[in-house]
Protein backbone atom coordinates (compact mmCIF):
# COMPACT_ATOMS: atom_id res chain seq x y z
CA UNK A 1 0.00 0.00 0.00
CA UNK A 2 1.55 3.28 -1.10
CA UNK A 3 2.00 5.94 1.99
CA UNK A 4 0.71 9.33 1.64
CA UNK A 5 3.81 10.99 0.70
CA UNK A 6 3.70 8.64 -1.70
CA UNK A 7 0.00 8.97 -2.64
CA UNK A 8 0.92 12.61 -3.06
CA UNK A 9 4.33 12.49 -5.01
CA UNK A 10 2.29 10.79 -7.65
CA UNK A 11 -0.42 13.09 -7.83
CA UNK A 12 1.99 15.90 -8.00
CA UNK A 13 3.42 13.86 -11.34
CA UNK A 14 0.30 13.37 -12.85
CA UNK A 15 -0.42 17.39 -12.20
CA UNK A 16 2.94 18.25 -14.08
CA UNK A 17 1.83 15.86 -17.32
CA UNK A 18 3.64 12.34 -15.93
CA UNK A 19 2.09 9.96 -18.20
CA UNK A 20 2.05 12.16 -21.06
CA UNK A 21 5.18 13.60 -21.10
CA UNK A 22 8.25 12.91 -19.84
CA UNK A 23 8.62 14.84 -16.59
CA UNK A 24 12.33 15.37 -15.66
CA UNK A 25 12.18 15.41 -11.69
CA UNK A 26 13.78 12.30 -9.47
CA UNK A 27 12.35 11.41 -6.32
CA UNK A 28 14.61 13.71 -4.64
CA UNK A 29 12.96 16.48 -6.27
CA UNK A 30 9.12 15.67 -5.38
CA UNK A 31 10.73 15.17 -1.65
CA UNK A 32 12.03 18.40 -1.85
CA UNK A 33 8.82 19.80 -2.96
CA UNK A 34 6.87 18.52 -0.39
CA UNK A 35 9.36 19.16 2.50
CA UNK A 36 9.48 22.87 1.59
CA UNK A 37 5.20 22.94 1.43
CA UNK A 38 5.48 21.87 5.11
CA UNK A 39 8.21 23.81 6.17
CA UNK A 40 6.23 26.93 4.63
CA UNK A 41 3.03 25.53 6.15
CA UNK A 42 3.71 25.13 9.56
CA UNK A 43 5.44 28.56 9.82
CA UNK A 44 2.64 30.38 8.80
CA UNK A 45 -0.24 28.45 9.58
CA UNK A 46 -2.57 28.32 12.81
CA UNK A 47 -3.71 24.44 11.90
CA UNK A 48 0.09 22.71 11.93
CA UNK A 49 -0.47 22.75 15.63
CA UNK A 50 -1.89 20.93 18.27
CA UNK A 51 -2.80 21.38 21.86
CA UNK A 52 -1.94 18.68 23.89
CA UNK A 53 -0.23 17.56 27.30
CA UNK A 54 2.63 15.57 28.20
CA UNK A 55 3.37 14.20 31.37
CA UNK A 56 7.08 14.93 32.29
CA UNK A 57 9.01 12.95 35.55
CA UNK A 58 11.23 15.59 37.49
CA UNK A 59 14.44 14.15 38.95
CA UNK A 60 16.33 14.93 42.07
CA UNK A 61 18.24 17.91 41.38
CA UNK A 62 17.94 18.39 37.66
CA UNK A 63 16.90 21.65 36.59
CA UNK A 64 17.07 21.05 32.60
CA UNK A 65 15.20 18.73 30.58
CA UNK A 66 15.45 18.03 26.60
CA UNK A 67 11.97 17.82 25.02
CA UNK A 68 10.86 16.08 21.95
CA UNK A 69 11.47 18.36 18.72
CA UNK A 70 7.76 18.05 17.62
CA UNK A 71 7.00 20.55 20.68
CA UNK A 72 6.88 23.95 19.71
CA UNK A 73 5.52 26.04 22.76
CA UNK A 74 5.13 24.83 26.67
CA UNK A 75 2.61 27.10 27.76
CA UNK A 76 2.19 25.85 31.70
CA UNK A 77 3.34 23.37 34.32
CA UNK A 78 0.45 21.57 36.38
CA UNK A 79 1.57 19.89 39.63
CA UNK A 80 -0.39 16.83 40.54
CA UNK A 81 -0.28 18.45 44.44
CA UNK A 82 -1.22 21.65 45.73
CA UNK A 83 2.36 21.99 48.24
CA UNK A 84 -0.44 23.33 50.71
CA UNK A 85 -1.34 20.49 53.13
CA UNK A 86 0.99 18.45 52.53
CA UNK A 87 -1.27 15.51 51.56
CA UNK A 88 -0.58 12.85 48.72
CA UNK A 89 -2.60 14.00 45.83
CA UNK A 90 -4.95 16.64 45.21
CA UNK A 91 -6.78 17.72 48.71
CA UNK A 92 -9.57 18.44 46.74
CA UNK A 93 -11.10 18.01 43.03
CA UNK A 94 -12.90 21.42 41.69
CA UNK A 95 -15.78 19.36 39.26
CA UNK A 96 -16.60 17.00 41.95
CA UNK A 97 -16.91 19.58 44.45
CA UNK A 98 -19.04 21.91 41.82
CA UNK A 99 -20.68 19.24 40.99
CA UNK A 100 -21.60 18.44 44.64
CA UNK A 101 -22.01 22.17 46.02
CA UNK A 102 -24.15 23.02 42.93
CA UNK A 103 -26.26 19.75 42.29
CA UNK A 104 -27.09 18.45 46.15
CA UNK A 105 -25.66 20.86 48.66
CA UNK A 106 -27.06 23.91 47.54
CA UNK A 107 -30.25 22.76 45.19
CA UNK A 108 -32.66 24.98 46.33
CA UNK A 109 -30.57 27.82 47.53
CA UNK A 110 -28.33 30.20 46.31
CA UNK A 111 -24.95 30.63 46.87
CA UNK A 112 -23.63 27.58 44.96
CA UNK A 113 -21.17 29.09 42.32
CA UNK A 114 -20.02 31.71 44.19
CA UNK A 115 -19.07 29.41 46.65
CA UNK A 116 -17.39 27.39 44.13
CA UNK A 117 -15.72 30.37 42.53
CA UNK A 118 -14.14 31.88 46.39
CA UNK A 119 -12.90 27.92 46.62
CA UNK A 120 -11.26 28.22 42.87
CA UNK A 121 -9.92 31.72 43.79
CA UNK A 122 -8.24 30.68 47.26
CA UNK A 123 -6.12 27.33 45.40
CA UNK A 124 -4.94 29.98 42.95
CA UNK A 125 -3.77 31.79 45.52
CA UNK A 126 -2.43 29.31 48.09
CA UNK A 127 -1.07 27.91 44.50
CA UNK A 128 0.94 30.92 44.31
CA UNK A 129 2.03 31.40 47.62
CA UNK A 130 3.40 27.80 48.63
CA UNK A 131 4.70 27.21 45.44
CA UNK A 132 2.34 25.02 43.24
CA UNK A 133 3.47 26.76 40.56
CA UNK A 134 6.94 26.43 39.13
CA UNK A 135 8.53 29.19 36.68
CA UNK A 136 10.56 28.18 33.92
CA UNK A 137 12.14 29.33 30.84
CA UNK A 138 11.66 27.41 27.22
CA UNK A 139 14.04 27.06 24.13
CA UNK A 140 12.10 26.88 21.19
CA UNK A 141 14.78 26.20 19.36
CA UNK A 142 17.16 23.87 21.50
CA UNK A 143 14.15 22.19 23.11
CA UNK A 144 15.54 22.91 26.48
CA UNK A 145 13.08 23.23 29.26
CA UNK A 146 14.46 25.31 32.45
CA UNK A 147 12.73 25.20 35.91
CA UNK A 148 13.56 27.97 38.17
CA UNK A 149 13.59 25.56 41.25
CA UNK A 150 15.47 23.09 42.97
CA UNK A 151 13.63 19.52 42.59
CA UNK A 152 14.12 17.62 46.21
CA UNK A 153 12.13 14.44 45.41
CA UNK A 154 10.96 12.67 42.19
CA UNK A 155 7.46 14.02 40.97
CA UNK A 156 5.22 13.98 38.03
CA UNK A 157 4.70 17.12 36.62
CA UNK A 158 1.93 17.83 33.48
CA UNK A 159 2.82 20.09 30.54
CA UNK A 160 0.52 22.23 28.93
CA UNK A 161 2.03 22.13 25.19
CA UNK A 162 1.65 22.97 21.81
CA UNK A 163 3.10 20.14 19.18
CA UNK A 164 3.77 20.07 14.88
CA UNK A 165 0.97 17.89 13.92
CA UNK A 166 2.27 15.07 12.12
CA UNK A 167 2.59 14.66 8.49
CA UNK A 168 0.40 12.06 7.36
CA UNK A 169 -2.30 14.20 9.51
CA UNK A 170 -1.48 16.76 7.77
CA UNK A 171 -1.27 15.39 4.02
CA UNK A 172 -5.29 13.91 5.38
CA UNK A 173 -6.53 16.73 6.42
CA UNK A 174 -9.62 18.02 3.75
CA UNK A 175 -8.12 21.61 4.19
CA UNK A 176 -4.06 21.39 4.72
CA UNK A 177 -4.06 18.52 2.24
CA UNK A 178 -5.34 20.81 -0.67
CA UNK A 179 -3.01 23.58 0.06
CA UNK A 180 0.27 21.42 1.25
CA UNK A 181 -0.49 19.78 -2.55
CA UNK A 182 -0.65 22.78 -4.59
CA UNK A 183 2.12 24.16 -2.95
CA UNK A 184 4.15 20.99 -3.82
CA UNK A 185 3.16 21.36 -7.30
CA UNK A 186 4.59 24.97 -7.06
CA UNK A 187 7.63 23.71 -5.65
CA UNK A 188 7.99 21.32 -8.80
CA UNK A 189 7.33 23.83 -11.67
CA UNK A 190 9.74 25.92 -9.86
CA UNK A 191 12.48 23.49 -10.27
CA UNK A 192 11.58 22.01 -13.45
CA UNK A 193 11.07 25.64 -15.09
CA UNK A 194 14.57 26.29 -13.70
CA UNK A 195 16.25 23.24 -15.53
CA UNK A 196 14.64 23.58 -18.58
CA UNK A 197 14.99 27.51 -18.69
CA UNK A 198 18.71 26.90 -18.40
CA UNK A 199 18.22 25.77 -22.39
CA UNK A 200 15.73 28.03 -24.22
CA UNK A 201 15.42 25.57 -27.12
CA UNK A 202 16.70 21.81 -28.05
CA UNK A 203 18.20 20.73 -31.50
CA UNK A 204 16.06 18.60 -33.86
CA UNK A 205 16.02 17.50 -37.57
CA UNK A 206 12.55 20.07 -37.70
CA UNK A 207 14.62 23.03 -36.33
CA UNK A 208 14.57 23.07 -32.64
CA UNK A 209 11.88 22.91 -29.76
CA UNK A 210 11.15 25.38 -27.44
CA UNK A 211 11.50 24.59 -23.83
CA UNK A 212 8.36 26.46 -21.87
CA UNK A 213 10.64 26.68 -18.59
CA UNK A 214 10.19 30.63 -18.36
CA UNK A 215 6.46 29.62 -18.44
CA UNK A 216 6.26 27.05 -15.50
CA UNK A 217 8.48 29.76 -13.28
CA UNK A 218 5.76 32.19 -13.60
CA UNK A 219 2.77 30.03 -13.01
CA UNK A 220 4.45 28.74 -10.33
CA UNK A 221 5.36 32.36 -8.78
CA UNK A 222 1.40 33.05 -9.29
CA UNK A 223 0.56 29.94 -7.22
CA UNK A 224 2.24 30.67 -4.27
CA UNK A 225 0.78 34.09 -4.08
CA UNK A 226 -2.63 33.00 -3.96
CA UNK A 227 -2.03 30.29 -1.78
CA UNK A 228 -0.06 32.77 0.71
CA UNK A 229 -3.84 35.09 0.25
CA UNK A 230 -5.31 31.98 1.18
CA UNK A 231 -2.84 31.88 4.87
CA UNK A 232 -4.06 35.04 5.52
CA UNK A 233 -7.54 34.82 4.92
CA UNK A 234 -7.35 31.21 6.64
CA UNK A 235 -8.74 29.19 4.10
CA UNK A 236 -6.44 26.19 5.16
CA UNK A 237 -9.04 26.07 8.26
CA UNK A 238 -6.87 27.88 10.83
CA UNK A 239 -8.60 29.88 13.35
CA UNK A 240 -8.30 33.74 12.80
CA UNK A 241 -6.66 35.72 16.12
CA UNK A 242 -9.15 36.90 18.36
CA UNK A 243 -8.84 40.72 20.07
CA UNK A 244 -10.19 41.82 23.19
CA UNK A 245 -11.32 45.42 23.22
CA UNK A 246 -11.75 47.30 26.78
């Protein structure tokens, strides 16, 4: 069974004429042409990420960790314990007690989510105080994860990340899937309108044939305009940035 690069390398050679005409790209070249359409794709677009969590086990004493390259952004650190009462494991679980203050407690009175929301504020709080919460720094580039404390036992620690989707997601996906293609296809007339611009025409018994590589450069460069219009306008099904006014 043929994998989706695959699947797409041969779609991109039926789109430049494979079949038909002889097509002067390698492998290496419809590679290319799909490596750069994700390179280009996941530094512009919303949808190449994910939001997900990773659970991370601190050591004794060790203040760096090396993260997987697929993570792009570590947006918090969740501590399985408050570092309040000193008790192993959470103390207390905020939807079970909401879900007992609002639904049995408090059914016929009022009171319920306010009480709910003073117990939410006062963990954040205590959080901060008695160190819940641990600061660190993040590498994007290294993949180095500092934490600006000293780790005296082992603990589990969750991350609240943001990951590169992977590619065959990406190649699936009804929206990325379009664009990553056309791209690709860009990518090829690119190079195959610079090799056969290189020689304007070829010798033949009938006088010569004209090579249209001038012809594939430009339809390429018109490609990837409109699909960089279609980034911005986030037809690739990212989500548009939100602003908060007042």
């Amino acid at each position: 069974m043929a994998t989706t690069r695959q699947e797409l390398i041969n779609e991109i050679t039926l789109s430049l004429g494979g079949g038909m005409i002889d097509v002067e790209l390698d492998p290496e070249h419809y590679n290319l042409a799909i490596n750069l359409a994700l390179q280009k794709y996941r530094q512009r677009a919303e949808n190449a990420v994910e939001e997900s969590f990773l659970i991370l086990q601190l050591q004794v004493d060790q203040n760096e960790y090396i993260l997987p390259n697929e993570i792009t952004e570590v947006r918090d650190i969740y501590t399985r314990t408050s570092s309040v009462t000193g008790m192993a494991g959470n103390e207390i679980e905020p939807f079970e007690a909401a879900y007992l203050n609002l639904y049995f407690l408090n059914t016929a009175r009022s009171g319920g989510m306010a009480n709910f929301d003073f117990l939410a504020q006062s963990r954040e709080t205590l959080s901060r105080l008695f160190g819940a919460e641990i600061q660190y720094t993040w590498n994007p580039v290294t993949k180095k994860l500092l934490l600006h404390r000293r780790i005296k036992s082992e603990t589990e620690v969750i991350l609240h990340i943001f990951n590169i989707r992977p590619e065959n997601e990406l190649l699936q996906d009804p929206y990325s899937g379009i664009w990553l293609k056309e791209w690709s296809v860009a990518e090829a007339k690119m190079m195959l309108g610079e090799a056969r611009s290189k020689f304007a025409t070829i010798a033949s018994p009938q006088g010569g044939t004209q090579l249209n590589g001038d012809a594939l450069k430009q339809d390429a460069m018109a490609s990837k305009e409109k699909l960089e219009q279609e980034l911005t306008l986030y037809i690739d099904g990212s989500s548009a940035y939100s602003f908060v006014i007042g």
